[in-house]
Protein backbone atom coordinates (compact mmCIF):
# COMPACT_ATOMS: atom_id res chain seq x y z
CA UNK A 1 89.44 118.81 110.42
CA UNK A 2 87.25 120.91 108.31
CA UNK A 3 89.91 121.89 106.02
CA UNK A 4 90.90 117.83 105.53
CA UNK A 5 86.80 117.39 104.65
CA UNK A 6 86.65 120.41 102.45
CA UNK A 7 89.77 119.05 100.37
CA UNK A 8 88.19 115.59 100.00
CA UNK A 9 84.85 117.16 98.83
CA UNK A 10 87.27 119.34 96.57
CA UNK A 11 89.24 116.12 95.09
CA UNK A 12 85.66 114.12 94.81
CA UNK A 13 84.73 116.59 92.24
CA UNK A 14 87.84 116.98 90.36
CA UNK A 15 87.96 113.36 90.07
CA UNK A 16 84.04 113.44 89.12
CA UNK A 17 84.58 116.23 85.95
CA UNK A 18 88.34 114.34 85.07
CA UNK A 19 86.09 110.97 84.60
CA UNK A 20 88.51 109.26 87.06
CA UNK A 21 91.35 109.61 84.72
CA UNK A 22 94.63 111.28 85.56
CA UNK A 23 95.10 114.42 83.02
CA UNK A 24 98.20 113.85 82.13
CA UNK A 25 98.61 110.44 81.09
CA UNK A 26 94.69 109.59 80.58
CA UNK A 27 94.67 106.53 82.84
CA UNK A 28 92.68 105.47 85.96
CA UNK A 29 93.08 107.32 88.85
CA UNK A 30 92.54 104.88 91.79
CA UNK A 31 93.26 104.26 95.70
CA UNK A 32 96.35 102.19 94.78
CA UNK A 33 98.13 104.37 91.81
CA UNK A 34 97.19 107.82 94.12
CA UNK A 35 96.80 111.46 93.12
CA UNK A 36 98.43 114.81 93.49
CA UNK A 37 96.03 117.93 93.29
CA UNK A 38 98.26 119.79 90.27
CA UNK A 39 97.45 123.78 89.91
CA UNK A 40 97.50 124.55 86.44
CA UNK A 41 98.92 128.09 86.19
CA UNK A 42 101.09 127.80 90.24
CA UNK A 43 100.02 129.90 92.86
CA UNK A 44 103.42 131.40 93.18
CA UNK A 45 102.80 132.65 89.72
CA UNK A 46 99.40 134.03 90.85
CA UNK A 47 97.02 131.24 90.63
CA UNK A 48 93.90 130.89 92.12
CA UNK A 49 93.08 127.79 94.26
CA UNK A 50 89.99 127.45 92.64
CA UNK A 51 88.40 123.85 91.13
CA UNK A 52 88.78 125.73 87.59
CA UNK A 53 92.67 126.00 88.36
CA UNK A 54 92.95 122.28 89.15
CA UNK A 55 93.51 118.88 88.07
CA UNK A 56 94.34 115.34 89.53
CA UNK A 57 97.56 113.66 88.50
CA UNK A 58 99.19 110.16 89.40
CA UNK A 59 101.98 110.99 91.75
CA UNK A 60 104.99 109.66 88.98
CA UNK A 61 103.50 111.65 86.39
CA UNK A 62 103.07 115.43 88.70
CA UNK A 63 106.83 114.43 88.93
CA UNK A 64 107.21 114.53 85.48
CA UNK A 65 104.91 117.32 85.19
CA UNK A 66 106.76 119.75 87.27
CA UNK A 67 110.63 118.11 86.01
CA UNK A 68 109.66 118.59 82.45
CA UNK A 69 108.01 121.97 82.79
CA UNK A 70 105.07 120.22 80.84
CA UNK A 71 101.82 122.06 80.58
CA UNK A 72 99.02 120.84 81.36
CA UNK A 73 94.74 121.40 80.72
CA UNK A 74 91.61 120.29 82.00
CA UNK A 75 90.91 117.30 80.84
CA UNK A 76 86.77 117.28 78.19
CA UNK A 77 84.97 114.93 78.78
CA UNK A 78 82.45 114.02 75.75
C-alpha cells in the first residue's frame, strides 16, 4: 500500500513538471488516454529510478518509444 501511494505522489509530480503533456508526442495526458512511467536511460542499463530519470508517456506512444528505439528527454517547460 505504501509503495502504490508513493508511486502516485511520484506520477503527480512528473505530470506537474511535464505540464500534463505526454513527452513524446506533446499532447494531454489524461484519465482516459493513460500513462506509462518511461525511464529515460533503462534501469537494466544502469538507471536510476529517480524523478530526474523519468517521464510520462501515453501508453501507444511508450510502445513506439521502446519499438523504435526512440530517445527521449524531459520535456521544458517555459
Amino acid at each position: 500500500m505504501w509503495e502504490s501511494m508513493c508511486y502516485r505522489k511520484q506520477w503527480a509530480t512528473l505530470y506537474m513538471s511535464q505540464g500534463g503533456l505526454c513527452a513524446h508526442c506533446g499532447t494531454a495526458l489524461t484519465d482516459e488516454t493513460g500513462w506509462r512511467d518511461h525511464h529515460l536511460e533503462y534501469r537494466m542499463h544502469g538507471g536510476k529510478d529517480t524523478l530526474s530519470n523519468r517521464v510520462l508517456l501515453h501508453p501507444h506512444c511508450h510502445q513506439h518509444v521502446h519499438i523504435g528505439k526512440i530517445a527521449v528527454t524531459k520535456p521544458v517547460l517555459i
